[in-house]
Each structure stands twice: as C-alpha cells, then as structure tokens.
N, C-alpha and C. Protein backbone atom coordinates (compact mmCIF):
# COMPACT_ATOMS: atom_id res chain seq x y z
N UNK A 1 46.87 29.94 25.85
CA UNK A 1 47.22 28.72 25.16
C UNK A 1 46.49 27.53 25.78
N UNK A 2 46.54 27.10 26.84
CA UNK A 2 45.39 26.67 27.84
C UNK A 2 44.01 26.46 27.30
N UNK A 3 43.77 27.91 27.41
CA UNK A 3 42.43 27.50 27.28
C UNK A 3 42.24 27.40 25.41
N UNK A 4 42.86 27.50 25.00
CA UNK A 4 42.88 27.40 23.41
C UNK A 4 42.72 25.45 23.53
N UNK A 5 43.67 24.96 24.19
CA UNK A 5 43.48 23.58 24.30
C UNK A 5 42.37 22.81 24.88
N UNK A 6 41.91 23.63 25.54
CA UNK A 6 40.89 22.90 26.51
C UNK A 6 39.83 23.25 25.92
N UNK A 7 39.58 23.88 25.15
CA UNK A 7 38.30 24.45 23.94
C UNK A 7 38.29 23.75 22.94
N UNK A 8 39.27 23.19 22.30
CA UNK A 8 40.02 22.37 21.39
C UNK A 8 39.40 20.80 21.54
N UNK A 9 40.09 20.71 22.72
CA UNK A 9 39.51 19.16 23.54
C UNK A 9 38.11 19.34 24.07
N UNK A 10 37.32 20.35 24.36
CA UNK A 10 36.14 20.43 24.50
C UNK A 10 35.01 19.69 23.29
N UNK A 11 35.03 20.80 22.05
CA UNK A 11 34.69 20.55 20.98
C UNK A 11 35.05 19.12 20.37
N UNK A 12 35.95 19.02 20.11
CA UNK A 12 36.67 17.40 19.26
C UNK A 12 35.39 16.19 20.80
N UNK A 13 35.66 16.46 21.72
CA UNK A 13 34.67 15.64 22.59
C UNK A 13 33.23 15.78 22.20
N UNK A 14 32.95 16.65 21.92
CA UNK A 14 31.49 17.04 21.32
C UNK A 14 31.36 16.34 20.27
N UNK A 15 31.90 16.72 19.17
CA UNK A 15 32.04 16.30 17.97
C UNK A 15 32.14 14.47 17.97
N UNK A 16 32.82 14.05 18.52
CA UNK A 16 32.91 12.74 18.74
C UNK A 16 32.09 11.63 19.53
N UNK A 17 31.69 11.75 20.66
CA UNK A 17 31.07 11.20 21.26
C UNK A 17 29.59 10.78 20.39
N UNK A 18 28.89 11.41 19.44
CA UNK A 18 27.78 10.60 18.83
C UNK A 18 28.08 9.63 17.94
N UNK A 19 29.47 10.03 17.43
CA UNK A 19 30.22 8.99 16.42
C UNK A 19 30.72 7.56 17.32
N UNK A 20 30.71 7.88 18.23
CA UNK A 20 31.37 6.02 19.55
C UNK A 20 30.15 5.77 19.84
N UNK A 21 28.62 6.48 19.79
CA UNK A 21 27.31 6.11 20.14
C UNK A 21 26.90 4.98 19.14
N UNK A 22 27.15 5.05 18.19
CA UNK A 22 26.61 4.66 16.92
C UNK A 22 27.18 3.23 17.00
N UNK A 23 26.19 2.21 16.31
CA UNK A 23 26.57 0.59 16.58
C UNK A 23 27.81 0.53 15.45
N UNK A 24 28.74 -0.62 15.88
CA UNK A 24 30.06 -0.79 15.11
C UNK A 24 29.58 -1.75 13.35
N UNK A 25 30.08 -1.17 12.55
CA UNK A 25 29.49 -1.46 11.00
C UNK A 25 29.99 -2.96 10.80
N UNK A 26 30.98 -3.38 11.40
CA UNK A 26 31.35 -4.11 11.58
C UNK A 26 30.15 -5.77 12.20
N UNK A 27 30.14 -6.69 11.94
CA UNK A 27 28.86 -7.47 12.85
C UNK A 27 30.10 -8.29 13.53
N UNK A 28 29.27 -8.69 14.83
CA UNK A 28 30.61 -9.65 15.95
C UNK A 28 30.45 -10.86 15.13
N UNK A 29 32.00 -11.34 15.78
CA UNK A 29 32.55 -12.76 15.82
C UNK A 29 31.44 -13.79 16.08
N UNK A 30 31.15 -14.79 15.49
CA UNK A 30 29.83 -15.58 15.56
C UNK A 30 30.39 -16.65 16.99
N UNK A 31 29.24 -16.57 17.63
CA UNK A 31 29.04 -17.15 18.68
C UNK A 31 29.05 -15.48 20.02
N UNK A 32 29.40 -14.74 19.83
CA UNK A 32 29.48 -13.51 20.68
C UNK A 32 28.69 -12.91 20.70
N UNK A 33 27.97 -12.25 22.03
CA UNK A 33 26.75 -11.39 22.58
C UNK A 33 27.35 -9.88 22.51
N UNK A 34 26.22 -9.68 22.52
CA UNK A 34 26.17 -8.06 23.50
C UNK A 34 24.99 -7.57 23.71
N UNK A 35 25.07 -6.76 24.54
CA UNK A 35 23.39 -6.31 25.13
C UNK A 35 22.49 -5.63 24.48
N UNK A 36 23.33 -5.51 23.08
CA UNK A 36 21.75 -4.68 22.24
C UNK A 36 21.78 -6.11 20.56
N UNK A 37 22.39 -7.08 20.81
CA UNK A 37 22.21 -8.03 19.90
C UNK A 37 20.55 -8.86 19.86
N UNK A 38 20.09 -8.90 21.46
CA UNK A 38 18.96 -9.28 21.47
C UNK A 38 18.13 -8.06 21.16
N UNK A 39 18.29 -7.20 20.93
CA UNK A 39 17.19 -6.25 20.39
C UNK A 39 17.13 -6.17 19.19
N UNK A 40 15.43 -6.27 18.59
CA UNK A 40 15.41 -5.58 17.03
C UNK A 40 15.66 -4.64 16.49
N UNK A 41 16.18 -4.48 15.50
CA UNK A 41 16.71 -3.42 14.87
C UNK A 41 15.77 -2.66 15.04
N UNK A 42 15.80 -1.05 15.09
CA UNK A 42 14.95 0.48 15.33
C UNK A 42 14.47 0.83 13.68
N UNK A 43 15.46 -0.25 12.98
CA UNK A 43 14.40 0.55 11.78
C UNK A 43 13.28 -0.35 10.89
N UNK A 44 13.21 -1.98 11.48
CA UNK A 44 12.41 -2.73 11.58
C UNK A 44 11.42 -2.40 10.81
N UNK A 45 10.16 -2.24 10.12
CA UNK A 45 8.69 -1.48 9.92
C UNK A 45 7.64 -2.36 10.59
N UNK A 46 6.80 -2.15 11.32
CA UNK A 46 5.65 -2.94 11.47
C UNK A 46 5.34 -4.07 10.53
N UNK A 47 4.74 -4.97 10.87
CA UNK A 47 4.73 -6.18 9.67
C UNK A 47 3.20 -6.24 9.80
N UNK A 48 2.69 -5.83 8.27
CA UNK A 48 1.17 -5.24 8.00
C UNK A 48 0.40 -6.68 7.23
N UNK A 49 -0.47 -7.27 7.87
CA UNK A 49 -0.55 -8.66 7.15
C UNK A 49 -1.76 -8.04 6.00
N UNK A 50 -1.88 -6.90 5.52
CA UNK A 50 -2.68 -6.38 4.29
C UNK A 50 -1.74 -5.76 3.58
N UNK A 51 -0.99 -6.10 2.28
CA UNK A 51 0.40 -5.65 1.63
C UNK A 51 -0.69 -4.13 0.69
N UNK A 52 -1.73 -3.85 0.57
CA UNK A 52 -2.48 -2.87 0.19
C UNK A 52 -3.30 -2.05 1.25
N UNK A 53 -2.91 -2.02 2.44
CA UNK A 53 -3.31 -0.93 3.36
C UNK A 53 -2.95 0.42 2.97
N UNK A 54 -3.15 1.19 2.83
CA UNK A 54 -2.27 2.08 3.50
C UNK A 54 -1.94 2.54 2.14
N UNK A 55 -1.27 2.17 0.83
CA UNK A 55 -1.43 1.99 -0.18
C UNK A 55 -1.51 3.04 -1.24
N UNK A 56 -1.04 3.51 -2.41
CA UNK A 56 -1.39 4.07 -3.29
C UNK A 56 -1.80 3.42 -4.46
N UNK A 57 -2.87 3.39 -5.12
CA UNK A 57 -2.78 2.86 -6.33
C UNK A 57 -1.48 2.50 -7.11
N UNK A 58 -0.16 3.20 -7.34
CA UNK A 58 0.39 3.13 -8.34
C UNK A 58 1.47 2.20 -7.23
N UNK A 59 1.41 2.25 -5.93
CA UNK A 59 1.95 1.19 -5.15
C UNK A 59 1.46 0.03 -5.25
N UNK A 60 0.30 -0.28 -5.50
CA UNK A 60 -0.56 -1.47 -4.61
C UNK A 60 0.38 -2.34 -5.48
N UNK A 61 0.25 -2.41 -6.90
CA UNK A 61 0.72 -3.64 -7.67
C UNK A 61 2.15 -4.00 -7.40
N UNK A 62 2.86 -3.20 -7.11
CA UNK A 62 4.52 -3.33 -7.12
C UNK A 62 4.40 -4.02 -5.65
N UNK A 63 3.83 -3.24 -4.76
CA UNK A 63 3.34 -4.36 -3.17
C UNK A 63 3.35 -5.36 -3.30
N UNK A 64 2.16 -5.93 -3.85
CA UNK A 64 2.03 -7.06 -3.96
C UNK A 64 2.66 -8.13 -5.05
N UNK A 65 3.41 -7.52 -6.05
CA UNK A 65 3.74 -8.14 -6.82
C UNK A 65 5.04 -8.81 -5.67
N UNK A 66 5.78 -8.27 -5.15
CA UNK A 66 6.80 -8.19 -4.34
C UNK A 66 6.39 -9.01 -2.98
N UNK A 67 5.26 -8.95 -2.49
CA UNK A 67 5.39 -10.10 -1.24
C UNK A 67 4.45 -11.95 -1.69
N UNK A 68 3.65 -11.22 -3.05
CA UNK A 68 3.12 -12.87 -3.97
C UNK A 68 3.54 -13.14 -5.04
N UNK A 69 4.20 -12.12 -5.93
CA UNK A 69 4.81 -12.88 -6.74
C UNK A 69 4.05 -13.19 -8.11
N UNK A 70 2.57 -12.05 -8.13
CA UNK A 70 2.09 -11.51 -8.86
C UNK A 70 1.75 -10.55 -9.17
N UNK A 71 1.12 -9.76 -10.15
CA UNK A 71 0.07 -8.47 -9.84
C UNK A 71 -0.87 -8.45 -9.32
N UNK A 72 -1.48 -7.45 -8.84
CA UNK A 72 -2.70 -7.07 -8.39
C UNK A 72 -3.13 -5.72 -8.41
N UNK A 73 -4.43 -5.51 -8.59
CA UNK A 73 -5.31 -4.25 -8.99
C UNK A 73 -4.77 -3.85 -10.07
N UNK A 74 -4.66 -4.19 -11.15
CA UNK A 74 -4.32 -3.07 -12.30
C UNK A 74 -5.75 -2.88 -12.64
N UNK A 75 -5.83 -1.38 -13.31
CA UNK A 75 -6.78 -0.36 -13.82
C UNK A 75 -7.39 -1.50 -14.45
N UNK A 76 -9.28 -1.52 -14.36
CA UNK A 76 -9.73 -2.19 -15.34
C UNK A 76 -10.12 -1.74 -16.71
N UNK A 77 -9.65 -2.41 -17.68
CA UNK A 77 -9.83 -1.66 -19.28
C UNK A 77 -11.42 -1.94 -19.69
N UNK A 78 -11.57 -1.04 -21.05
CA UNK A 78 -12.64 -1.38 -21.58
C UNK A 78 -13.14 -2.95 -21.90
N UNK A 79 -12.09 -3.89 -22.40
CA UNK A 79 -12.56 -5.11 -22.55
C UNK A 79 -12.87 -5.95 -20.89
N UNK A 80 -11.97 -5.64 -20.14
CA UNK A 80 -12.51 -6.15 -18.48
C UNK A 80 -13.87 -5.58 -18.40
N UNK A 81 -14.97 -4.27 -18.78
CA UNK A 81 -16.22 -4.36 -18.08
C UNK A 81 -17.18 -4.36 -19.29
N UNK A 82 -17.60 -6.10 -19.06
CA UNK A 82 -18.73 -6.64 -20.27
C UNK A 82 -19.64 -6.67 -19.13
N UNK A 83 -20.95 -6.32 -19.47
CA UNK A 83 -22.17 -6.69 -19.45
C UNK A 83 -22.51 -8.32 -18.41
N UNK A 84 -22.36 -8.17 -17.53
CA UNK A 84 -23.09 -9.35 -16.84
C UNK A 84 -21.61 -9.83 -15.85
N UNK A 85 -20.68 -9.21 -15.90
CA UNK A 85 -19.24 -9.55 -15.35
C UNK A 85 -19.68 -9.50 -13.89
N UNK A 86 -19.22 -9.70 -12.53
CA UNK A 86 -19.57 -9.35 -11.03
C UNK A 86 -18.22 -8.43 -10.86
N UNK A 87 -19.06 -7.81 -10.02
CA UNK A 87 -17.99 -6.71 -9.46
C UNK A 87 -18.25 -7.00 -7.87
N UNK A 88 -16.93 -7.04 -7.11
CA UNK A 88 -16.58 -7.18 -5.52
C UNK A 88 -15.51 -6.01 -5.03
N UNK A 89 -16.41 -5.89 -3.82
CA UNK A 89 -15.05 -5.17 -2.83
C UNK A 89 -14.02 -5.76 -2.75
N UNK A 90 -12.95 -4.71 -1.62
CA UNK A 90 -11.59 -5.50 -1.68
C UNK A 90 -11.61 -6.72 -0.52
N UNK A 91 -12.97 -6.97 0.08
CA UNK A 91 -13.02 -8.32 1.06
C UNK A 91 -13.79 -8.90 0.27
N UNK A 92 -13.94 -8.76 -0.57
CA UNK A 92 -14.99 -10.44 -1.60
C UNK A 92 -15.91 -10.04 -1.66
N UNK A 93 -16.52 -9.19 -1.12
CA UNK A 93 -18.46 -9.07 -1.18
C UNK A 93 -18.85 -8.72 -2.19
N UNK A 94 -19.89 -9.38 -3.34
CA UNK A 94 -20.35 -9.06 -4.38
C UNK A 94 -21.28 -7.63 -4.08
N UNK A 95 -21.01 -7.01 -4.97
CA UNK A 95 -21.46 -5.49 -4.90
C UNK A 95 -22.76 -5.22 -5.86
N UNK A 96 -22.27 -6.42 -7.10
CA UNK A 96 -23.69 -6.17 -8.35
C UNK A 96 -22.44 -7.01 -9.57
N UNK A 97 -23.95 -7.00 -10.58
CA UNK A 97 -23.29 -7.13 -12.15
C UNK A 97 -23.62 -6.01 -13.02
N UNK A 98 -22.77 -6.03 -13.58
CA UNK A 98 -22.07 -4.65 -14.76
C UNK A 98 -23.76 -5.10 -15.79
N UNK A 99 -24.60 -3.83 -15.53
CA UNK A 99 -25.90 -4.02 -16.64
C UNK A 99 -26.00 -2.95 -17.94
N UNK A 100 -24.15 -2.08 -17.49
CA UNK A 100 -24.31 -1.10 -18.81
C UNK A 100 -23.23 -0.13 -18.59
N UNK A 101 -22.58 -0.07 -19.52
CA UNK A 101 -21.41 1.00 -19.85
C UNK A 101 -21.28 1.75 -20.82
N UNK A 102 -21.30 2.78 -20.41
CA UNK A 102 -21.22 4.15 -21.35
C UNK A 102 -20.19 4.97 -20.81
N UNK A 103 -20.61 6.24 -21.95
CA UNK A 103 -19.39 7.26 -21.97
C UNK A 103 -20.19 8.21 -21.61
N UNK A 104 -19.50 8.99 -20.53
CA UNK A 104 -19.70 10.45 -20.16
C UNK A 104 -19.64 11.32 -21.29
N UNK A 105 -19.96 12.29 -21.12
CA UNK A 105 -19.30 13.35 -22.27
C UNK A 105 -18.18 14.27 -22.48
N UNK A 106 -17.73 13.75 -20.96
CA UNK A 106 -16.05 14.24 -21.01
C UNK A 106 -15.30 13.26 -21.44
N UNK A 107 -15.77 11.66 -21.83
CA UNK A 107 -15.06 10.72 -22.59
C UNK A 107 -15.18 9.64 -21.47
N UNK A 108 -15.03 9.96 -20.13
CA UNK A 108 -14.83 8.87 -19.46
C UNK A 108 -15.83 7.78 -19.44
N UNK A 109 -15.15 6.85 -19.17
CA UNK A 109 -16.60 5.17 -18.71
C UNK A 109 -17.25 5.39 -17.78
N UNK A 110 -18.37 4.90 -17.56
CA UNK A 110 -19.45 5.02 -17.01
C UNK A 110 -19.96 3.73 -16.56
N UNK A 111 -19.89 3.13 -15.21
CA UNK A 111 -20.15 1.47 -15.19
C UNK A 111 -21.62 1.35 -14.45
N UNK A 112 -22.70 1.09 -15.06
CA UNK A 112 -23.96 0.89 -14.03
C UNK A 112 -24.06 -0.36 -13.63
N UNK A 113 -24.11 -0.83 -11.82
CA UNK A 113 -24.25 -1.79 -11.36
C UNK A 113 -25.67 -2.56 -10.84
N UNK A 114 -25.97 -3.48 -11.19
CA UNK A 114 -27.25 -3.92 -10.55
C UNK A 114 -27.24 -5.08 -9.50
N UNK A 115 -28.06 -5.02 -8.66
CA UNK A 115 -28.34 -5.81 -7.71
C UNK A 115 -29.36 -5.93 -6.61
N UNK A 116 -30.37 -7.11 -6.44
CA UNK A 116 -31.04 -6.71 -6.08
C UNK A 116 -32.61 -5.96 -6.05
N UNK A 117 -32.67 -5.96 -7.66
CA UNK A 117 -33.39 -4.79 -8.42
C UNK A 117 -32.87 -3.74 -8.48
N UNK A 118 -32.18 -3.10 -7.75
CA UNK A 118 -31.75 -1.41 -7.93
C UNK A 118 -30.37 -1.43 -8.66
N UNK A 119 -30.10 -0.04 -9.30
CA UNK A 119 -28.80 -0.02 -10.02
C UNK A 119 -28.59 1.46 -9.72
N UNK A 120 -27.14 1.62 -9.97
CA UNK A 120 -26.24 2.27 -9.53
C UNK A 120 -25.00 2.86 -10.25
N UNK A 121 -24.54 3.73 -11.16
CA UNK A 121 -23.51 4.36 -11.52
C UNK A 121 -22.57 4.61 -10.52
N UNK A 122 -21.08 4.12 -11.45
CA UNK A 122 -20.09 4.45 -10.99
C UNK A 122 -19.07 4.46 -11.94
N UNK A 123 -17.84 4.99 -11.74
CA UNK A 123 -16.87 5.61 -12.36
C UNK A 123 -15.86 4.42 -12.77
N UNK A 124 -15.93 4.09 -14.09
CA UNK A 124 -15.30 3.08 -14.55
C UNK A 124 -13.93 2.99 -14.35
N UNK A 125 -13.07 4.28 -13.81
CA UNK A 125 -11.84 4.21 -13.00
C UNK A 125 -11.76 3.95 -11.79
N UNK A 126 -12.99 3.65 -10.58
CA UNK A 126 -12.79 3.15 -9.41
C UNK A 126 -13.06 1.79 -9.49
N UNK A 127 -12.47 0.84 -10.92
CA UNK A 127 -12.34 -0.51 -10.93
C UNK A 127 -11.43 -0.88 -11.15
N UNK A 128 -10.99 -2.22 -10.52
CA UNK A 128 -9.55 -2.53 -10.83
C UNK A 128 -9.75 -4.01 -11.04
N UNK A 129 -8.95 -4.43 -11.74
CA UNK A 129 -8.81 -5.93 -11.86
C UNK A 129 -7.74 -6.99 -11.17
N UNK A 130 -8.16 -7.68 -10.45
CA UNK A 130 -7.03 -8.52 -9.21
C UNK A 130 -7.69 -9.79 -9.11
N UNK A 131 -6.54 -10.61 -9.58
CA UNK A 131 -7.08 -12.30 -9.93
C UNK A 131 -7.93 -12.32 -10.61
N UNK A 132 -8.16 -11.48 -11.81
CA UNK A 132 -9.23 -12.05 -12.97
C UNK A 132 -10.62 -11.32 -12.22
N UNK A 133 -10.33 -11.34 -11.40
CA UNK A 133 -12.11 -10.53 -10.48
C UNK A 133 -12.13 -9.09 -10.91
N UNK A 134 -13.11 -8.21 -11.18
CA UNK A 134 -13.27 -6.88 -11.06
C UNK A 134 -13.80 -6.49 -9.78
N UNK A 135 -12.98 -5.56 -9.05
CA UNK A 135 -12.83 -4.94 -7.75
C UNK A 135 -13.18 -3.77 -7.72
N UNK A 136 -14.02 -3.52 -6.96
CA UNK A 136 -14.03 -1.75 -6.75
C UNK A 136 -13.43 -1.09 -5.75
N UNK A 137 -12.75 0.37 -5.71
CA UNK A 137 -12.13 0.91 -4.81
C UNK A 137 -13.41 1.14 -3.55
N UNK A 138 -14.64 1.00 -3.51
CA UNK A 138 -15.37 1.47 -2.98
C UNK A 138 -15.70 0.21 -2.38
N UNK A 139 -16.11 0.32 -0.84
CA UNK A 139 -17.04 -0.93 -0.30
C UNK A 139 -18.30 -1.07 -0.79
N UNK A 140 -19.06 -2.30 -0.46
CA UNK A 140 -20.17 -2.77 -0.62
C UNK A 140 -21.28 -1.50 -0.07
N UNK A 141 -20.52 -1.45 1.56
CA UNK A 141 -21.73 -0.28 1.75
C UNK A 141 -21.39 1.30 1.74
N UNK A 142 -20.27 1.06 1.29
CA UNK A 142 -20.39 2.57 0.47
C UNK A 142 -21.39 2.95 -1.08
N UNK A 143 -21.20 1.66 -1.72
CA UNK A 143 -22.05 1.98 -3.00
C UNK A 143 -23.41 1.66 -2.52
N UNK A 144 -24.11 1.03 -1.91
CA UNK A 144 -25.48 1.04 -1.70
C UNK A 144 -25.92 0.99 -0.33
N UNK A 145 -25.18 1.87 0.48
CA UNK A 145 -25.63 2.46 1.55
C UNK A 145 -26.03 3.83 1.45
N UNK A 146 -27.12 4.20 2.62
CA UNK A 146 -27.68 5.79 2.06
C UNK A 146 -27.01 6.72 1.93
N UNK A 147 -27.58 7.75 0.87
CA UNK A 147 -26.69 8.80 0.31
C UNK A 147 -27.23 9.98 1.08
C-alpha cells in the first residue's frame, strides 16, 4: 500500500512539475517585476528589414501588403509587357527594355530584353509587377552574366 502511494506521488510529481514550469497566463499587477519580465519573449521572430527575403511568391504580396499597406510583385500580365517598358531587379538595377514578346509553342510568353546592344530571352513568368515597375525574379547579373 506504501509503495502504491509513493508511486502514486512519484508520477502525479512527474506529471506536474512541467505544468508549475510554464509562465502564469495570467500577466502581473502593473507596476510588479519578476526576473523573466525583462526578457523577450522565446517566440519573438527575428525582425528581417527585407519583408520578401526568404519569401514565396504567393507570400511576397500578403508580406508586404501587411507591413506597407500595399501590394507588391503581382504576376506581370500580358498588357504589363509592351515593347519599350524597363525591366529592374529586386534592388533597382535596370536590366534592359522589353524589344519583343512572343509565344512559345507550349503557349507561354516569351519576353526578349535589350541592352546595351545585346538581347536576351526570358520567361515572361519570371516578371512581376511592384509599384508600377516590371521586376524580374532574376538579378542583373544573373541575366547577363556568363553562361
């Protein structure tokens, strides 16, 4: 019987002790300390001053809509890539102007960029439109750095 109790009170101690670990749901009486009040909360996230790091496309806009208070990057449509428009990376750098768009023969757009004298195909889905600018998912020297 003993040890039925003391197995009893063993366990229920087990069982309990992570539950008195845990901070009280409750918040203190204002003006009152305690020694983990000056600490930041553990579930905090890093504070990323690029709200599209890291990022999924179908995230980026809800991101940013949520820390500016607009959209940003939506897919660019057929009427966004005319003929003579500039296209930039996602740091500003002009990349070229749009000198011709066509269709693949699997249907998709086809955006050729010029600049420079030389031109360049690319995939009319690695453009996006953010503040009226056409953006490419690709850097400057990814599209006309050596292949």
């Amino acid at each position: 019987m003993t040890t039925k109790l003391l197995l009893a009170g063993a366990a229920f101690a087990v069982l309990a002790f992570p539950a008195m670990a845990q901070a009280p749901a409750v918040a203190p009486p204002a003006g009152a300390t305690s020694a983990t009040s000056a600490l930041p909360p553990a579930a905090t996230p890093p504070v990323n001053p690029d709200p599209t790091a890291g990022a999924t496309s179908s995230s980026v806009g809800a991101s940013a809509q949520a820390d500016t208070g607009t959209a940003a990057n939506t897919s660019a449509t057929e009427a966004d890539l005319k003929t003579g428009a500039t296209v930039t990376d996602s740091t500003g750098a002009e990349i070229g102007k749009i000198s011709k768009v066509t269709k693949k023969a699997d249907g998709k757009a086809q955006v050729t960029l010029s600049a420079n004298g030389k031109t360049i195909s690319v995939p009319a889905s690695s453009l996006s439109v953010s503040g009226g600018a056409l953006v490419s998912s690709a850097s400057k020297a990814d599209i006309w750095g050596p292949k």
